[in-house]
Protein backbone atom coordinates (compact mmCIF):
# COMPACT_ATOMS: atom_id res chain seq x y z
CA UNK A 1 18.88 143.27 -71.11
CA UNK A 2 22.33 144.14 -71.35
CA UNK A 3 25.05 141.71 -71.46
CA UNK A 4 28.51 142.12 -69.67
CA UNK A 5 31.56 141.89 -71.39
CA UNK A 6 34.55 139.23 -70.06
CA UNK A 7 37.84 141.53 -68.83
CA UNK A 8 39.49 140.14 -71.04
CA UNK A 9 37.09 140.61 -74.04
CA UNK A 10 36.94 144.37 -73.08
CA UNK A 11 40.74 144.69 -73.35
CA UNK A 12 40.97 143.33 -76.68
CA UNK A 13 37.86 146.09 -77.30
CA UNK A 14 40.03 148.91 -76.35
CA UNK A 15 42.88 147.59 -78.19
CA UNK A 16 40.92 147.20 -81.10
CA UNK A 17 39.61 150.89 -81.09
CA UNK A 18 43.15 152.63 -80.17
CA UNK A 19 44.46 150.84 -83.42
CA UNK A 20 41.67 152.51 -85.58
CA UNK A 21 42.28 155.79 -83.99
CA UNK A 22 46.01 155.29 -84.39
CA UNK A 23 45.63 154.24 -88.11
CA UNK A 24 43.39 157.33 -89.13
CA UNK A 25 46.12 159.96 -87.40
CA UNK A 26 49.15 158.09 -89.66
CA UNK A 27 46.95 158.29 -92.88
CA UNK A 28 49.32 160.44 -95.51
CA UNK A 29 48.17 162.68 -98.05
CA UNK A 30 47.50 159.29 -100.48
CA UNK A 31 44.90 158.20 -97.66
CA UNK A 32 47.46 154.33 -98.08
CA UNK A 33 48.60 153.42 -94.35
CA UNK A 34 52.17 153.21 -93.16
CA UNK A 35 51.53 149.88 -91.37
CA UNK A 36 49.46 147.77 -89.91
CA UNK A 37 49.72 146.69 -86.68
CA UNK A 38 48.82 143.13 -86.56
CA UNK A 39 47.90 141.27 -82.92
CA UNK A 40 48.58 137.30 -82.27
CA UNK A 41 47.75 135.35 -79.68
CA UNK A 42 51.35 133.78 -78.58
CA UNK A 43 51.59 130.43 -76.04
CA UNK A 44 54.35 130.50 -73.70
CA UNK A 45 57.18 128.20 -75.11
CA UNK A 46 57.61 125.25 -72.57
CA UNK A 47 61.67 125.52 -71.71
CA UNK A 48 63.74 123.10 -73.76
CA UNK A 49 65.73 120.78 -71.64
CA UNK A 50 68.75 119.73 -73.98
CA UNK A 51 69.32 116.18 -74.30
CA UNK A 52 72.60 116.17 -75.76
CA UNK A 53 75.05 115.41 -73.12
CA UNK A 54 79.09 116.64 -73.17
CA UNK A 55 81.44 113.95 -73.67
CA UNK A 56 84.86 113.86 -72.92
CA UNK A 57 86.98 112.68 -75.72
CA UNK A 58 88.97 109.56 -74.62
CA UNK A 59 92.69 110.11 -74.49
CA UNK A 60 94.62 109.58 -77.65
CA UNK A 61 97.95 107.68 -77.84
CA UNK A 62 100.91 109.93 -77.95
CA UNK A 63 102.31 109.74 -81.15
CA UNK A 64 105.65 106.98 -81.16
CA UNK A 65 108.77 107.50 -83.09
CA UNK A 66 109.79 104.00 -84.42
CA UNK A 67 113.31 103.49 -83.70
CA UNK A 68 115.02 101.76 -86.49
CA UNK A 69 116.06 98.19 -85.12
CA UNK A 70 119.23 96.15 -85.83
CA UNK A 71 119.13 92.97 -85.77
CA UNK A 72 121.83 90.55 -84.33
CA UNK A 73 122.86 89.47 -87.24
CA UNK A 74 123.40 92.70 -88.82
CA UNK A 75 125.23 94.36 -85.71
CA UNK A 76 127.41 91.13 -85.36
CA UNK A 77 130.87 91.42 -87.69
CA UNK A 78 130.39 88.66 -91.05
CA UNK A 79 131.40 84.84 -90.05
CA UNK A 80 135.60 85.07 -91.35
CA UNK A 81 135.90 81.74 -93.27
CA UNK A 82 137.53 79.01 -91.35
CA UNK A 83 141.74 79.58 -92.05
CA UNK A 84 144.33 77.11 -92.27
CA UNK A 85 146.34 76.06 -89.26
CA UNK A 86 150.26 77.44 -88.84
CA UNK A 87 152.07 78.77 -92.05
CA UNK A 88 151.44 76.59 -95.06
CA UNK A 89 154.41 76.04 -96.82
CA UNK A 90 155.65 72.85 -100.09
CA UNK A 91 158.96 72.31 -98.30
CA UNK A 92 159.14 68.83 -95.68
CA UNK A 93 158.17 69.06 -92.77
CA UNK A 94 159.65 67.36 -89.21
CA UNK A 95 158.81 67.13 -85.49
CA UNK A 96 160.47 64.43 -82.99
CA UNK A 97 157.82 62.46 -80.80
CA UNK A 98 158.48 62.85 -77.52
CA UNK A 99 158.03 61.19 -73.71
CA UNK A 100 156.77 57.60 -72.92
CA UNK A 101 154.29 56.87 -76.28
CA UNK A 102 151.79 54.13 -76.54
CA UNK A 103 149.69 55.59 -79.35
CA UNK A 104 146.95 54.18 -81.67
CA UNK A 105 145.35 55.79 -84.65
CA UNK A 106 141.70 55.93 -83.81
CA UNK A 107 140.25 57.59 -86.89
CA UNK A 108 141.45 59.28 -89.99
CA UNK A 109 138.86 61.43 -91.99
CA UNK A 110 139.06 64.62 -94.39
CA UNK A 111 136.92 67.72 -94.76
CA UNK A 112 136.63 70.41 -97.15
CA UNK A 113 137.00 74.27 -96.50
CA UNK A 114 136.33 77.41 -98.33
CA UNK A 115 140.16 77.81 -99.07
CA UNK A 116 141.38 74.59 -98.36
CA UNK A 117 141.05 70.88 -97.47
CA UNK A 118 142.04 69.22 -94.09
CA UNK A 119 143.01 65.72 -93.00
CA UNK A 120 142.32 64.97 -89.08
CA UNK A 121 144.39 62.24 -87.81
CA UNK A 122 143.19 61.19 -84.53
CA UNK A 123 145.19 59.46 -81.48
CA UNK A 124 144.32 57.63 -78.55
CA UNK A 125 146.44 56.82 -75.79
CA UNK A 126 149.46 58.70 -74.55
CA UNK A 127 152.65 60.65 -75.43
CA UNK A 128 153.44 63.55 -77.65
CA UNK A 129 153.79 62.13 -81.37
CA UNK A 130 156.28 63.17 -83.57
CA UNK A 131 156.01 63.57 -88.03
CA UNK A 132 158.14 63.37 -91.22
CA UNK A 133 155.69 64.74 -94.50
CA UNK A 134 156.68 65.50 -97.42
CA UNK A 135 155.19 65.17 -101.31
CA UNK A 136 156.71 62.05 -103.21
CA UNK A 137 156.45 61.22 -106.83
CA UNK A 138 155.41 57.77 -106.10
CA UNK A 139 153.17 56.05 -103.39
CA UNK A 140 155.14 53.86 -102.37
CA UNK A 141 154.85 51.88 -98.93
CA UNK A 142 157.60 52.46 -96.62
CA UNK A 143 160.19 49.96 -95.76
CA UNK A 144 159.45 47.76 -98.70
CA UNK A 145 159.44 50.34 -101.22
CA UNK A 146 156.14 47.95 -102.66
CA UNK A 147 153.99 50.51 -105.01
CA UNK A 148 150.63 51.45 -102.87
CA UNK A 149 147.51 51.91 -105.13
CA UNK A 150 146.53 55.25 -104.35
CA UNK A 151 143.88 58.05 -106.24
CA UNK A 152 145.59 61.18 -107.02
CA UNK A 153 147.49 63.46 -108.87
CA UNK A 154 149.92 64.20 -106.63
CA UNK A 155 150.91 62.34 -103.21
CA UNK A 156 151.70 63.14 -99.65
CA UNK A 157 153.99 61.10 -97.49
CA UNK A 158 152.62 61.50 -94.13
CA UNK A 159 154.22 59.65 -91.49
CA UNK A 160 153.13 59.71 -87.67
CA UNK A 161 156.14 58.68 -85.06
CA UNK A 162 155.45 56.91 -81.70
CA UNK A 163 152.53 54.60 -82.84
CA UNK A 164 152.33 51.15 -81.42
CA UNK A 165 151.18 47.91 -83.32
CA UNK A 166 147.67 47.62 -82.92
CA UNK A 167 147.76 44.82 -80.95
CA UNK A 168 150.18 45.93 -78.91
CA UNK A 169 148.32 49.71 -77.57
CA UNK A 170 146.14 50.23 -74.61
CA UNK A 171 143.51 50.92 -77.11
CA UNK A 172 144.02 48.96 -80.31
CA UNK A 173 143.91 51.37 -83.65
CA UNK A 174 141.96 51.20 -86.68
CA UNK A 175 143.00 48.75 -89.47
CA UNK A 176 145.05 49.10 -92.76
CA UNK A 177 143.30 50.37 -96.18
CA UNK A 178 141.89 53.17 -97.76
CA UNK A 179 139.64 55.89 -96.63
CA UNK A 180 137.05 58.32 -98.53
CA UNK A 181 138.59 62.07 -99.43
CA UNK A 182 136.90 65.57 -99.90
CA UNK A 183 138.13 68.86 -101.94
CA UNK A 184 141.39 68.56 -102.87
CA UNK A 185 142.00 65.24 -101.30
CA UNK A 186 140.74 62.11 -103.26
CA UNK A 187 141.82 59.22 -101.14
CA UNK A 188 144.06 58.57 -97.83
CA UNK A 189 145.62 54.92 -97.51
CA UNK A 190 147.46 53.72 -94.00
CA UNK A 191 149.56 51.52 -95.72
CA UNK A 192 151.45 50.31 -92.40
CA UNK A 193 153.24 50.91 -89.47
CA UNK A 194 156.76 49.95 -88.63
CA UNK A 195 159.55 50.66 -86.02
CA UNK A 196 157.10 53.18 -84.69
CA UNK A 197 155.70 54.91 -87.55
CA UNK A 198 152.89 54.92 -89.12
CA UNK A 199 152.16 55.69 -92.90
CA UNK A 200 149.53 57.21 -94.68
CA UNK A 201 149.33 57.91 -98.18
CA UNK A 202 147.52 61.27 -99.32
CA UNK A 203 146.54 61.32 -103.02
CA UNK A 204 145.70 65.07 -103.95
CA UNK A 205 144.21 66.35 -106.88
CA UNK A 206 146.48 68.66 -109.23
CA UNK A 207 150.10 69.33 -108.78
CA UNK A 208 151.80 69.41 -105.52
CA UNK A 209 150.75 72.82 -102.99
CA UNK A 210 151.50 74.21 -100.10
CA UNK A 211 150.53 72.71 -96.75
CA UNK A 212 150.53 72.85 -92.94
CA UNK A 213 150.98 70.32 -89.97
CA UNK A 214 149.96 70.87 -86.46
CA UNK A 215 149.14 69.18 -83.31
CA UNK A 216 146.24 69.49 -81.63
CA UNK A 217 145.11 68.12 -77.90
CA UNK A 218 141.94 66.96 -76.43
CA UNK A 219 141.87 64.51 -78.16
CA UNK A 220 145.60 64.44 -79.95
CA UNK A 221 145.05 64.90 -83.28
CA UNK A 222 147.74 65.80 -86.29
CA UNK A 223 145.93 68.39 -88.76
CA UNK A 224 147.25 68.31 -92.03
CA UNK A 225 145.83 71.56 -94.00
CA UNK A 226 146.44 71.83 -97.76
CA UNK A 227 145.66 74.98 -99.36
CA UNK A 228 143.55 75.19 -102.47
């Protein structure tokens, strides 16, 4: 009985038999073959979906100069050191008071400064006031000419024109003695007041030195500088 060969097994048949009649033609003189033709059964490759997905890179910051800052202090001109009031000068020093006066001495204190030392002399009530200053050899008080016991080296007669008695002033002013220095000054004394004027005593440290008086408003206040 004969059996009947698959098409596809009788391809692979003729295939077969062309190769051996293809090999015997190529034989050389050495009877070794060229090649060899050699027949694989292949699959179809499945297509290959790619998984990797594009991504879009996320925008990057521009790139910043940094300014170079200045800071307020820096850009601001240096703090000048606090100067002395008017023209300091050793001579004596004078000023009339002036207009209807009814003044009090409300406070008297001292500060120090970089280049010098001040002495605030504060007034209350109203009217211009007037001064006599100058250095003296001796603290004495005025009128009686009775020694005052004062700290220092040197001394300052500073006398303020157009006060009033304490009891006597709209606003009644501070009471005789001594009050605390700083820098160059070591103590101030009010030693009194009479026929209008008042007296304070400045003992300084070191030899007499140049100095300034001025008046000042709001409140009135005589500023007595003293340079270092």
């Amino acid at each position: 009985m004969s059996t009947l060969l698959s098409p596809t097994k009788q391809l692979l048949v003729v295939i077969a038999s062309s190769a051996l009649v293809l090999s015997g033609c190529s034989s050389n003189g050495n009877g070794s073959s060229a090649s060899s033709a050699v027949v694989t059964e292949t699959e179809t490759a499945a297509p290959v979906t790619s998984t990797s997905q594009s991504t879009t890179n996320a925008p990057q910051p521009s790139p910043t100069t940094s300014q170079p800052t200045t800071s307020a202090a820096s850009s601001s001109p240096s703090a000048q050191p606090l100067a002395p009031l008017g023209t300091p000068t050793r001579d004596a020093k004078m000023r009339t008071a002036e207009g209807e006066f009814d003044l009090s001495i409300r406070d008297i204190r001292v500060a120090e400064h970089s280049t010098f030392t001040r002495v605030v002399v504060e007034l209350a009530g109203t009217g211009t006031p007037g001064w006599w200053v100058d250095w003296t050899e001796e603290p004495l008080q005025q009128a009686s000419g009775l020694p005052v016991d004062v700290s220092g080296d040197s001394f300052l007669d500073l006398n303020i024109e157009g006060i009033g008695y304490p009891d006597q002033t709209a606003e009644p002013g501070i009471d005789f003695g001594d009050f605390s220095g700083a820098g160059l000054v070591e103590e101030a004394n009010l030693t009194s007041i009479f026929e209008a004027r008042a007296q304070i005593l400045v003992g300084v440290s070191g030899p007499p030195r140049d100095y300034s008086v001025t008046l000042l408003e709001n409140p009135t206040r005589v500023v007595v500088d003293l340079v270092d």
